[in-house]
PDB file of N, CA and C in Angstrom:
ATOM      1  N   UNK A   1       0.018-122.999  97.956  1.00  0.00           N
ATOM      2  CA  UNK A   1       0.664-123.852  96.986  1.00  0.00           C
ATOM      3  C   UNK A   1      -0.347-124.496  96.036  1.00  0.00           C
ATOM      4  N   UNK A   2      -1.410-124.510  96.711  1.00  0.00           N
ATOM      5  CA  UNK A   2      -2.713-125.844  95.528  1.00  0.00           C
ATOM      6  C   UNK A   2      -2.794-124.927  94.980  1.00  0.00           C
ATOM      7  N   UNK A   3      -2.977-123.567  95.345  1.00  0.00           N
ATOM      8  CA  UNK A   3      -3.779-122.670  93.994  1.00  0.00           C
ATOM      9  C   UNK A   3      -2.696-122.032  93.018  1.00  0.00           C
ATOM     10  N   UNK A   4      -1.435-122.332  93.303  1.00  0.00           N
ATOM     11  CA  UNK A   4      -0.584-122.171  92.099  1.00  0.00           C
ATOM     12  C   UNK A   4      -0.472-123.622  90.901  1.00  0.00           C
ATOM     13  N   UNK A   5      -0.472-124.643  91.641  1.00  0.00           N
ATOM     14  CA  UNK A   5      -0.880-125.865  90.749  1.00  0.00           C
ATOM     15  C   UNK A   5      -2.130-125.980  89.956  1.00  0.00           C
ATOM     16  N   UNK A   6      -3.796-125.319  90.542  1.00  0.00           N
ATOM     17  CA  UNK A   6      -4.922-125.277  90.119  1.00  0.00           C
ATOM     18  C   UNK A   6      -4.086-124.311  88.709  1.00  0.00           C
ATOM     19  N   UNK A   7      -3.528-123.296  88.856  1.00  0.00           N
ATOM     20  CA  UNK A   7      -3.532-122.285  87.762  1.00  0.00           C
ATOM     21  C   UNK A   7      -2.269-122.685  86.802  1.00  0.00           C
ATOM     22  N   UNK A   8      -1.399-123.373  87.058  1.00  0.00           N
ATOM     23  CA  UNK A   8      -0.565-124.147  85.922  1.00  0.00           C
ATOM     24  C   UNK A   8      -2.052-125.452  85.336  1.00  0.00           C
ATOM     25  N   UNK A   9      -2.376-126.314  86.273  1.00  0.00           N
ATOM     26  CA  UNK A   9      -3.253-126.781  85.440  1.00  0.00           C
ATOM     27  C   UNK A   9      -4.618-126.746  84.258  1.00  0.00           C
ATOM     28  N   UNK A  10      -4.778-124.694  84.879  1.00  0.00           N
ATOM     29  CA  UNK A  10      -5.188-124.755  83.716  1.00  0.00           C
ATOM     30  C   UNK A  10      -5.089-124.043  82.738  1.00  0.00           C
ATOM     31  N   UNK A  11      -3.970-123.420  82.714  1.00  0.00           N
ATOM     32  CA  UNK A  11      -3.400-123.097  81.610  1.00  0.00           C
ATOM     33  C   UNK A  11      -2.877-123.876  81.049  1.00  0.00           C
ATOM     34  N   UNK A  12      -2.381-125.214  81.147  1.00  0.00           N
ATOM     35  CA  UNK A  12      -2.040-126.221  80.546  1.00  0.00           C
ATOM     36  C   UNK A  12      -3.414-126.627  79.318  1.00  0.00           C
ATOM     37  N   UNK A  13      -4.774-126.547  80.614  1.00  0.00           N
ATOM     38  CA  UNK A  13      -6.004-127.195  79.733  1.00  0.00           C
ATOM     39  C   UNK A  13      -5.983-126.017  78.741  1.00  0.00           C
ATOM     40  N   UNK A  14      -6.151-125.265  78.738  1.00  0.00           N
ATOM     41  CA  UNK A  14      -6.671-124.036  77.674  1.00  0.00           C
ATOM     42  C   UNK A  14      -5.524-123.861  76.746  1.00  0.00           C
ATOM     43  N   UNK A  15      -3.994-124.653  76.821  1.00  0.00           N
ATOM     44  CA  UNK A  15      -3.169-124.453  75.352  1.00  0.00           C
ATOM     45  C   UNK A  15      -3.780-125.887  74.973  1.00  0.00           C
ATOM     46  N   UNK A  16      -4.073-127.025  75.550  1.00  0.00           N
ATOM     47  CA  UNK A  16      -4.288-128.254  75.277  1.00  0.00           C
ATOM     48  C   UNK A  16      -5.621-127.589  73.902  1.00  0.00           C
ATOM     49  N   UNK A  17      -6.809-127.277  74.857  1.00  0.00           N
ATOM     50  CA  UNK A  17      -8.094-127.000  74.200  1.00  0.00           C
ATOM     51  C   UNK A  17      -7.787-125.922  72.807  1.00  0.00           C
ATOM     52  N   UNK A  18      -6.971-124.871  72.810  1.00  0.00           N
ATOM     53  CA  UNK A  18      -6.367-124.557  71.591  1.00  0.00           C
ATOM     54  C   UNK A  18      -5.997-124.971  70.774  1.00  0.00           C
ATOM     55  N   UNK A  19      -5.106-125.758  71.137  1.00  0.00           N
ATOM     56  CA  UNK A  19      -4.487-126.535  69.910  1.00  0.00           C
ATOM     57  C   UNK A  19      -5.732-127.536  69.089  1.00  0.00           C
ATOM     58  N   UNK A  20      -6.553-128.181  69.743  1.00  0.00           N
ATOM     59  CA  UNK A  20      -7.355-129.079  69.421  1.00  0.00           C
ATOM     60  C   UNK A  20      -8.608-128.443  68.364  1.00  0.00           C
ATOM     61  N   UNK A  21      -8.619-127.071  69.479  1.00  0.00           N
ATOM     62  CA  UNK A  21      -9.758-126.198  68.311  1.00  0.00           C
ATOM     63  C   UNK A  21      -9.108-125.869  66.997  1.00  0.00           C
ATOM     64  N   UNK A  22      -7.756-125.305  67.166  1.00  0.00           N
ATOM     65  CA  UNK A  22      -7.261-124.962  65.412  1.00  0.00           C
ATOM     66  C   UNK A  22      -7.203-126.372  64.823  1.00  0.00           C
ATOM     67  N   UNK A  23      -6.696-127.760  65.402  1.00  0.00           N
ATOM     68  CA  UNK A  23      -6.741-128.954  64.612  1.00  0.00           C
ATOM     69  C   UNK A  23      -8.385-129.033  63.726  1.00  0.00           C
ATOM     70  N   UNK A  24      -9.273-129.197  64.819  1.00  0.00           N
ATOM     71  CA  UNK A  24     -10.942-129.278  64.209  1.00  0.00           C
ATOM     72  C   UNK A  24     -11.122-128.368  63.089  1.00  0.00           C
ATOM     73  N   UNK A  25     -10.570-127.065  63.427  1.00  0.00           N
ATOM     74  CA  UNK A  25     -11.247-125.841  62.059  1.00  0.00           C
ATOM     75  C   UNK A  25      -9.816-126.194  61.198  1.00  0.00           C
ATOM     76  N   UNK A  26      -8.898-126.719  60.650  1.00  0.00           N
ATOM     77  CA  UNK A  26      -8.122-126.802  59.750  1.00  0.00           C
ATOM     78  C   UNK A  26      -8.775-127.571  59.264  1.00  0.00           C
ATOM     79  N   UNK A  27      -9.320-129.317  59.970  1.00  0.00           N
ATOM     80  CA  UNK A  27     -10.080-130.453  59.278  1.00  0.00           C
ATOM     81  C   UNK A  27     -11.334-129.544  58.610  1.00  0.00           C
ATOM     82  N   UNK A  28     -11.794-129.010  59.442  1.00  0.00           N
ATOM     83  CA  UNK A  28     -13.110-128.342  58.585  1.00  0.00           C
ATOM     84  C   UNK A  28     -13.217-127.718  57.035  1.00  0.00           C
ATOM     85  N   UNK A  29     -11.700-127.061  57.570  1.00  0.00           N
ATOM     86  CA  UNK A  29     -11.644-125.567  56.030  1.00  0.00           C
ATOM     87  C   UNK A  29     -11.328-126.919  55.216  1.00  0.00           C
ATOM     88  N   UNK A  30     -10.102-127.628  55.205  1.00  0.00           N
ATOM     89  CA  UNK A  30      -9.192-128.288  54.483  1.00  0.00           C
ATOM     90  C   UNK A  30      -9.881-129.891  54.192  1.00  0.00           C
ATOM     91  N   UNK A  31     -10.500-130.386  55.122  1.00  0.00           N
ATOM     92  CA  UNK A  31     -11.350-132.103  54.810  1.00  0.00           C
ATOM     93  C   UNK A  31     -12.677-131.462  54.432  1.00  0.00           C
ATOM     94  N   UNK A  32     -13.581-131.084  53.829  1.00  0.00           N
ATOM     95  CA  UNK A  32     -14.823-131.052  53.693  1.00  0.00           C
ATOM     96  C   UNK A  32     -15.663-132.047  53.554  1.00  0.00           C
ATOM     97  N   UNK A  33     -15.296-133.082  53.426  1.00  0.00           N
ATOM     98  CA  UNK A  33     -15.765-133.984  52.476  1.00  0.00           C
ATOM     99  C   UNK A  33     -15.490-135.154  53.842  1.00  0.00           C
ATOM    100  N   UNK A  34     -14.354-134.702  54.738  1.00  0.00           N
ATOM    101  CA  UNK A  34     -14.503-135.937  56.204  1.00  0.00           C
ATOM    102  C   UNK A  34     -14.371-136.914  55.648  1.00  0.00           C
ATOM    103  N   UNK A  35     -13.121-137.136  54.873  1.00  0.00           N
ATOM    104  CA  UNK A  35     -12.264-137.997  54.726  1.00  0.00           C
ATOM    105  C   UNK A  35     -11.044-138.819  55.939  1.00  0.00           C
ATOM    106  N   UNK A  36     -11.479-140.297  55.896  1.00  0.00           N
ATOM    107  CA  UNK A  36     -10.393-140.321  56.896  1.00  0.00           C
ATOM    108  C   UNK A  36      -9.258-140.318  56.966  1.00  0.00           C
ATOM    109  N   UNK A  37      -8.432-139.350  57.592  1.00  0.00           N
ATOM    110  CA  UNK A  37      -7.101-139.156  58.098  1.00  0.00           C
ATOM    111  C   UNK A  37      -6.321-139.758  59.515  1.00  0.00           C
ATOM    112  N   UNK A  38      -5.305-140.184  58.848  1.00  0.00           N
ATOM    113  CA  UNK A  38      -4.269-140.653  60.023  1.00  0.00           C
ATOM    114  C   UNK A  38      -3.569-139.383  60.707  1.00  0.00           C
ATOM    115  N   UNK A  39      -3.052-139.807  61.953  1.00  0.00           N
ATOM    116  CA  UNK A  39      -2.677-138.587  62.359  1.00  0.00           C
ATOM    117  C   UNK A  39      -1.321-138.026  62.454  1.00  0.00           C
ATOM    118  N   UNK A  40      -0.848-138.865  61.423  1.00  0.00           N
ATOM    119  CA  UNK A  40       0.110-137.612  60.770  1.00  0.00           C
ATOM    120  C   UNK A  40      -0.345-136.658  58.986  1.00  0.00           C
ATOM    121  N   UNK A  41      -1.474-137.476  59.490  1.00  0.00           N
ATOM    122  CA  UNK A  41      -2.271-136.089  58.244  1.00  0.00           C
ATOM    123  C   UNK A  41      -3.058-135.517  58.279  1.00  0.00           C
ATOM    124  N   UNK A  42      -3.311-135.183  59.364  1.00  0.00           N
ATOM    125  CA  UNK A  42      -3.809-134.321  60.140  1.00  0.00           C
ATOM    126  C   UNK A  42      -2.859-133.446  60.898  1.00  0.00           C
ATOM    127  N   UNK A  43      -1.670-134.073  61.306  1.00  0.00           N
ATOM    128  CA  UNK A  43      -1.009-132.587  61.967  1.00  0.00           C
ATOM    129  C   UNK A  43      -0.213-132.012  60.570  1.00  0.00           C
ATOM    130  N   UNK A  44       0.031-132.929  59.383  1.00  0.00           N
ATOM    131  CA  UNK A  44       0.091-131.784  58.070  1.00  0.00           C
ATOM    132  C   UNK A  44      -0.615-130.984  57.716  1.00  0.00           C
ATOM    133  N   UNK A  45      -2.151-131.136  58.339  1.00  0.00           N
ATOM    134  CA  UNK A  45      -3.778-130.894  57.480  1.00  0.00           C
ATOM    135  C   UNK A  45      -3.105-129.377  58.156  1.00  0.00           C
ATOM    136  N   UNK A  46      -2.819-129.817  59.859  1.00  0.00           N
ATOM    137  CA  UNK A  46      -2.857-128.591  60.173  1.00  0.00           C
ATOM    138  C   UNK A  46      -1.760-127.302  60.011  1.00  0.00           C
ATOM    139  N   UNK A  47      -0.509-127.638  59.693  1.00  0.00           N
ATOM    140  CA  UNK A  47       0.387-126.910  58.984  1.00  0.00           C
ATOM    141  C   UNK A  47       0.382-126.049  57.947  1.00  0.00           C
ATOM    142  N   UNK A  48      -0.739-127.065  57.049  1.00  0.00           N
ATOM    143  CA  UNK A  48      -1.071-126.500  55.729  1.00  0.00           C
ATOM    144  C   UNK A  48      -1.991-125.121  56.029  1.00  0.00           C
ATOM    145  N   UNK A  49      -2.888-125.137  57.336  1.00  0.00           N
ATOM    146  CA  UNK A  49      -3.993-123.961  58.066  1.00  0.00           C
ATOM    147  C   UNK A  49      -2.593-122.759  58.500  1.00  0.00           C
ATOM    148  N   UNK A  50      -1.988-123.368  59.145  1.00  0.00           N
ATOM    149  CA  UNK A  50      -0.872-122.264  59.687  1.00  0.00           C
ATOM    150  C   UNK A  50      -0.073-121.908  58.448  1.00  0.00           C
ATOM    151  N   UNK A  51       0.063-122.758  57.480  1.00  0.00           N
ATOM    152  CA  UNK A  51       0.845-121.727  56.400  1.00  0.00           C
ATOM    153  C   UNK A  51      -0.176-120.395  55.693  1.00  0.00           C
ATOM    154  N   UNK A  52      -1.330-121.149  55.306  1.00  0.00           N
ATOM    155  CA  UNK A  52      -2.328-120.611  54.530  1.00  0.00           C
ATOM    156  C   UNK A  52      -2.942-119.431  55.099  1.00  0.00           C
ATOM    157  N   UNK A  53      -3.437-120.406  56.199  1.00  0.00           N
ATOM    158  CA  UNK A  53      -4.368-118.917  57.137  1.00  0.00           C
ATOM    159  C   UNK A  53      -4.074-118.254  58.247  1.00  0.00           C
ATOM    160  N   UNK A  54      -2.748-118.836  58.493  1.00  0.00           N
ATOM    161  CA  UNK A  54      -2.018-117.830  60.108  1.00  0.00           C
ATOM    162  C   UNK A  54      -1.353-117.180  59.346  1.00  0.00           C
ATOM    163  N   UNK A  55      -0.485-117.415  58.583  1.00  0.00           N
ATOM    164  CA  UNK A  55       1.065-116.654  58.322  1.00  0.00           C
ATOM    165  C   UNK A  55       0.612-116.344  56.936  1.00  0.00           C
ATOM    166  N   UNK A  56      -0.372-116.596  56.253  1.00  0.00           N
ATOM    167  CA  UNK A  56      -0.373-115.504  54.909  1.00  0.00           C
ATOM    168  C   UNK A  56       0.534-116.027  53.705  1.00  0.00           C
ATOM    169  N   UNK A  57       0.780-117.235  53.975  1.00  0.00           N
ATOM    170  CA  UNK A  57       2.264-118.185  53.095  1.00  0.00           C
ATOM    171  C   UNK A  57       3.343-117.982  53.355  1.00  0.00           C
ATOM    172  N   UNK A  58       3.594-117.160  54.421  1.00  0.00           N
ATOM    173  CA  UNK A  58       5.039-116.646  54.690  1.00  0.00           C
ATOM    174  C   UNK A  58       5.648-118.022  55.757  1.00  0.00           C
ATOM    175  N   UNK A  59       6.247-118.787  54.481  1.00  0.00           N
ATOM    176  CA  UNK A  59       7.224-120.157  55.351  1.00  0.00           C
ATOM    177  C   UNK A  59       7.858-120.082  56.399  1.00  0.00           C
ATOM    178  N   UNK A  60       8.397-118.444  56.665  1.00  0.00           N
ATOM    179  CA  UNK A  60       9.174-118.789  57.836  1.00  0.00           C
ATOM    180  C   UNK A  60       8.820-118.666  58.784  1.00  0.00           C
ATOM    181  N   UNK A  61       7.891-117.290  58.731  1.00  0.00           N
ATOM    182  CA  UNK A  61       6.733-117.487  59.989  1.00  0.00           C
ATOM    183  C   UNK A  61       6.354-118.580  60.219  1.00  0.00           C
ATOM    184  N   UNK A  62       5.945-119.626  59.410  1.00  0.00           N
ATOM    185  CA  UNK A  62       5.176-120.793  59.938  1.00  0.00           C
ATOM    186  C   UNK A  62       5.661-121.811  60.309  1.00  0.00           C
ATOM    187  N   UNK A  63       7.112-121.877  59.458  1.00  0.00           N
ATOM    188  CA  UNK A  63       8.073-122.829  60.036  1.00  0.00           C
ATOM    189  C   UNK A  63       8.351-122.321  61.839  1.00  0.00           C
ATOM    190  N   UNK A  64       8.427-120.991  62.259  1.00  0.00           N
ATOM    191  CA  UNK A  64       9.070-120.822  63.788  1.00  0.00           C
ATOM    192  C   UNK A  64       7.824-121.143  64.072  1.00  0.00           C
ATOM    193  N   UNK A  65       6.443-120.917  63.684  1.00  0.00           N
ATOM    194  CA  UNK A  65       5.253-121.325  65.056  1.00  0.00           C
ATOM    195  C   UNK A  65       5.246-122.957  64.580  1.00  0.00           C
ATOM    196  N   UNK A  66       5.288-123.910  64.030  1.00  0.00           N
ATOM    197  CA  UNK A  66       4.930-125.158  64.297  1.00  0.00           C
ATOM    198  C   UNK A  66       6.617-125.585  64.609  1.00  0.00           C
ATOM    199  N   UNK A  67       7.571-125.006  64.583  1.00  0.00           N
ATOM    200  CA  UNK A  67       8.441-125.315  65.332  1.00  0.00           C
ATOM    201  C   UNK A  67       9.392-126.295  64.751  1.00  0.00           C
ATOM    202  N   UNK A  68       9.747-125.922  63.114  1.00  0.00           N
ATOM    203  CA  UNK A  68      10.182-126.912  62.272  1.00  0.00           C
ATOM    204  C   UNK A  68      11.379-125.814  61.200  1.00  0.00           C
ATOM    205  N   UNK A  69      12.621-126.330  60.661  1.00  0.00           N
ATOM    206  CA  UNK A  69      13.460-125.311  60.129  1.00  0.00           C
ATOM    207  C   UNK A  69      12.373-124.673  58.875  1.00  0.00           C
ATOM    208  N   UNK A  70      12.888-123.653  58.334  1.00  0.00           N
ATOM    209  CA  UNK A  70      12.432-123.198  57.402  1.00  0.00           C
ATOM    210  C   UNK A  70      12.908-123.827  56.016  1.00  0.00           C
ATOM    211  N   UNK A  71      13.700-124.209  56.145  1.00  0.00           N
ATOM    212  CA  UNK A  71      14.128-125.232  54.860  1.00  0.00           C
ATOM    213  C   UNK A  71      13.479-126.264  54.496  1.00  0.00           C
ATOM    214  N   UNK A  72      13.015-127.311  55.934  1.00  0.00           N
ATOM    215  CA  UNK A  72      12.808-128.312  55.602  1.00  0.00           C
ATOM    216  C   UNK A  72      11.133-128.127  55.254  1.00  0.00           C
ATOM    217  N   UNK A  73      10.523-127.042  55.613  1.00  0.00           N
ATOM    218  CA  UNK A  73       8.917-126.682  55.713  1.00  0.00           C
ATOM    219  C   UNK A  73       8.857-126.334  54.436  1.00  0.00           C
ATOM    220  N   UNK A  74       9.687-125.652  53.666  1.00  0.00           N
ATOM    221  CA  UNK A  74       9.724-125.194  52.783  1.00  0.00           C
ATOM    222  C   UNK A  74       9.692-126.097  51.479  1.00  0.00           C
ATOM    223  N   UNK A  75      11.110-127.461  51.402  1.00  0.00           N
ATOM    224  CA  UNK A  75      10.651-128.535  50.840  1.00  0.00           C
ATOM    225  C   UNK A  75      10.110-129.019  50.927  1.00  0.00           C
ATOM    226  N   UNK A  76       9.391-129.654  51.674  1.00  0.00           N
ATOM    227  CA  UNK A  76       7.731-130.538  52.158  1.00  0.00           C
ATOM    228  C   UNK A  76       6.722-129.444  51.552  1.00  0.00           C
ATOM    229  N   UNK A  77       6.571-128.533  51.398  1.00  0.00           N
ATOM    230  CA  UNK A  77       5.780-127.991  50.269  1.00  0.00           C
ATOM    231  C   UNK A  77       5.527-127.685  49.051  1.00  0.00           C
ATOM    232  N   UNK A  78       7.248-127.631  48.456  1.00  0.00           N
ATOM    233  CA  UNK A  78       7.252-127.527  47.546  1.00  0.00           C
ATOM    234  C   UNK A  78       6.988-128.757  46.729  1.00  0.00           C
ATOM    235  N   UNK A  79       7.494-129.598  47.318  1.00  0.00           N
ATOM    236  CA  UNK A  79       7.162-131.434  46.757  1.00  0.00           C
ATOM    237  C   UNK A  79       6.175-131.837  47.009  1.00  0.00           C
ATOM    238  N   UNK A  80       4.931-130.976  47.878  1.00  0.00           N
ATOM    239  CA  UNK A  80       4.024-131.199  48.143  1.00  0.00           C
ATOM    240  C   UNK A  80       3.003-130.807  46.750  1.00  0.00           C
ATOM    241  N   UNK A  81       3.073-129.709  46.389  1.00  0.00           N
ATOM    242  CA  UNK A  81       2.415-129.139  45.885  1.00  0.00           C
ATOM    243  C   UNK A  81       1.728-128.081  46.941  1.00  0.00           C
ATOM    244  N   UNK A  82       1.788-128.359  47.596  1.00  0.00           N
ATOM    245  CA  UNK A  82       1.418-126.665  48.778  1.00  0.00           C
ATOM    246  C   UNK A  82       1.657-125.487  48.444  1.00  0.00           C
TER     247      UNK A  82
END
């Protein structure tokens, strides 16, 4: 039984440590300059990485991986200027 808990725990750590690494390289490509951000602009910083550089601009792809309608991803960019 422990060594089925050891192996949920760490696959838990390694989506945790994922997510954190694409947050850092979105701040990187997208803040150059290490400006400070709050952190809801930073999980935009990072949306803007998953539209741009995961999905190629394709909204809807990026709307199903960050897990948001395609409509509403779609206006938040367009009013964005994104």
């Amino acid at each position: 039984m422990d060594k089925y808990i050891n192996i949920n725990r760490i696959s838990k750590s390694i989506a945790t440590n994922s997510i954190n690494m694409k947050q850092t390289i979105a701040e990187n490509l997208l803040n150059k300059k290490k400006y400070y951000l709050s952190l809801e602009a930073k999980k935009r910083l990072k949306w803007m990485y998953i539209i741009h550089y995961e999905c190629d601009g394709n909204i809807t792809q990026a709307a199903r991986k960050i897990g948001v309608s395609r409509q509403w991803l779609s206006a938040i960019t367009m009013n964005n200027g994104w």
